[in-house]
Protein backbone atom coordinates (compact mmCIF):
# COMPACT_ATOMS: atom_id res chain seq x y z
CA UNK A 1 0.00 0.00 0.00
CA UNK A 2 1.96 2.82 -1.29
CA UNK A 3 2.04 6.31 1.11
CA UNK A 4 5.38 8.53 0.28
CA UNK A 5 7.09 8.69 -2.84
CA UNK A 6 10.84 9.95 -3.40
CA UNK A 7 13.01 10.11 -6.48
CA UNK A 8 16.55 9.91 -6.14
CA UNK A 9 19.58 11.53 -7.75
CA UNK A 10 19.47 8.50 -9.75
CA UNK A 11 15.86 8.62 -10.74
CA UNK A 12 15.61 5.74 -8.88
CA UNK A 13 11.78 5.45 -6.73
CA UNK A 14 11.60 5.05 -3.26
CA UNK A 15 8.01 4.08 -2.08
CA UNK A 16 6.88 3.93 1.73
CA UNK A 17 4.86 0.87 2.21
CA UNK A 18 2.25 1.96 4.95
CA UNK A 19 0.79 -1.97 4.93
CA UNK A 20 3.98 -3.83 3.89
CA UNK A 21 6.15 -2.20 6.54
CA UNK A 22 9.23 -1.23 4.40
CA UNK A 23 10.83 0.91 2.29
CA UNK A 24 10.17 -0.19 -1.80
CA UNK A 25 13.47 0.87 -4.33
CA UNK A 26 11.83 0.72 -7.76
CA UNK A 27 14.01 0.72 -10.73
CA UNK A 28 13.99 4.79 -12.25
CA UNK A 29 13.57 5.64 -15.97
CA UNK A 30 17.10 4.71 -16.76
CA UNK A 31 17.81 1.77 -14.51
CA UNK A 32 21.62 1.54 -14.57
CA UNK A 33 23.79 -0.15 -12.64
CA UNK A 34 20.88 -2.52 -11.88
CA UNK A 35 20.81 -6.24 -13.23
CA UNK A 36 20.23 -6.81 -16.52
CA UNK A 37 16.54 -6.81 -17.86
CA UNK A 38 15.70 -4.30 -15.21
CA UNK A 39 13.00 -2.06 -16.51
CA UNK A 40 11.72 1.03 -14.99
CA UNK A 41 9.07 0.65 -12.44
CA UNK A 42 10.57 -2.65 -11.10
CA UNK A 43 10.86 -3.85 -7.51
CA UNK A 44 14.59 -3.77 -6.90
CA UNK A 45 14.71 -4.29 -3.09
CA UNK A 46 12.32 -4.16 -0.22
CA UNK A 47 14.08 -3.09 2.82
CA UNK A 48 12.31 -3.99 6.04
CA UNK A 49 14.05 -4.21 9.58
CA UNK A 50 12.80 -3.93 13.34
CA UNK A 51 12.32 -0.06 13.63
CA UNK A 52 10.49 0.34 10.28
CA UNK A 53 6.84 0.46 11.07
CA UNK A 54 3.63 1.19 8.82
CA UNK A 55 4.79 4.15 6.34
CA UNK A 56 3.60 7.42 5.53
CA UNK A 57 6.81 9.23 3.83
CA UNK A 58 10.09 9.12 2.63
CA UNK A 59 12.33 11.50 2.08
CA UNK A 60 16.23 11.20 0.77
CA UNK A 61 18.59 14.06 1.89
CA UNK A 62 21.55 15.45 0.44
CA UNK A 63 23.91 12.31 1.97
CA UNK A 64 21.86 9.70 0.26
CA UNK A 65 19.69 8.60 3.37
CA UNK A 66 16.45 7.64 3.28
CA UNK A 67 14.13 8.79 6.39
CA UNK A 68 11.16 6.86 6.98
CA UNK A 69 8.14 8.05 8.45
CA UNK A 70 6.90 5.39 11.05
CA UNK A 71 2.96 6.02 11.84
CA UNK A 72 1.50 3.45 13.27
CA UNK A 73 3.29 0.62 15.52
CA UNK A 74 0.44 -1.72 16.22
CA UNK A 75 -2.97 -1.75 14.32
CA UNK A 76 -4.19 -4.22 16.59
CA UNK A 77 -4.00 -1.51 19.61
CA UNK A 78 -6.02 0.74 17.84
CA UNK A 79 -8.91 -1.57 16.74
CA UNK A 80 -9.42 -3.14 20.37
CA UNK A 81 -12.10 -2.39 22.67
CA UNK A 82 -11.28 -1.63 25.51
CA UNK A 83 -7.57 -0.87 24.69
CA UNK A 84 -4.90 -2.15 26.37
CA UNK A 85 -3.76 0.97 28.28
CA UNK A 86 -0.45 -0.25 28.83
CA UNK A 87 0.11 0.08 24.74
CA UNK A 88 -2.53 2.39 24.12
CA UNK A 89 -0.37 5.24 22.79
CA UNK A 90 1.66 2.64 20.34
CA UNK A 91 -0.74 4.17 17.33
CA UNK A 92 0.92 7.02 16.88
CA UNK A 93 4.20 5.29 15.59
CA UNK A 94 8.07 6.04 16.69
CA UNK A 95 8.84 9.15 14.74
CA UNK A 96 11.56 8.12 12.04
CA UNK A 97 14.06 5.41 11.12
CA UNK A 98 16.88 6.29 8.82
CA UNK A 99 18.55 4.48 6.73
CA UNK A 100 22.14 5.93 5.63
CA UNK A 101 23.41 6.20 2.50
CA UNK A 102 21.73 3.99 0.39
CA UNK A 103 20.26 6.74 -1.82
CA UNK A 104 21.88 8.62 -4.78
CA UNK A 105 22.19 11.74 -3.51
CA UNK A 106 20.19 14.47 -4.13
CA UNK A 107 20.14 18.28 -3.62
CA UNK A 108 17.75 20.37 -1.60
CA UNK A 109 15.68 22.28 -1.21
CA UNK A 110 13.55 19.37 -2.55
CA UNK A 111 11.26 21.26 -5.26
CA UNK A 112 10.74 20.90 -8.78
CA UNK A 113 12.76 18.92 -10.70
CA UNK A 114 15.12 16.24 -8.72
CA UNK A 115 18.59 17.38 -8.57
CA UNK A 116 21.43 14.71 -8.30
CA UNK A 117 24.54 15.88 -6.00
């Protein structure tokens, strides 16, 4: 379930994956360096990992890391009734997991037309 989008300095797609939990890199209009027969718009890598939670953004700053927007921890929290109080406040997510340098770098501010570094 696709939330944030992000281009690279590559052109390459990163996609936060609110219901998959991860971070999507999608092959950009020119795929290179990629394996051969990559074509744009295909799933390179999904990168998941303990402190990614369900995605609303992702951004990629002028180092080439990618910062996730966590949002929600635990849907099941949120749909019980009554909640468990100890874990009630676990819907609101843990702010932001970054992951560094995996990005083509890019230049800010981020408007218009993606710059590379």
């Amino acid at each position: 379930m696709p939330w944030g989008v992000s281009i690279d300095g590559s052109d390459d797609v990163w996609v936060a994956n609110f219901w998959g939990r991860g971070v999507v890199l999608m092959a950009g209009t020119e795929p290179r360096g990629k394996p051969q027969g990559t074509k744009p718009g295909d799933v390179i890598h999904v990168f998941n990992g303990g402190t990614i939670q369900m995605l609303t953004d992702v951004v990629i700053d002028p180092a080439g890391d990618i910062w996730a927007a966590n949002n929600w921890n635990n849907i099941d929290i949120l749909l019980s009734d009554p909640p468990a109080y100890p874990t009630s406040t676990w819907g609101g997510g843990s702010g932001f997991t970054v992951i560094y340098g995996i990005a083509a770098p890019v230049k800010t501010p981020l408007m218009g037309q993606v710059r590379a570094s």
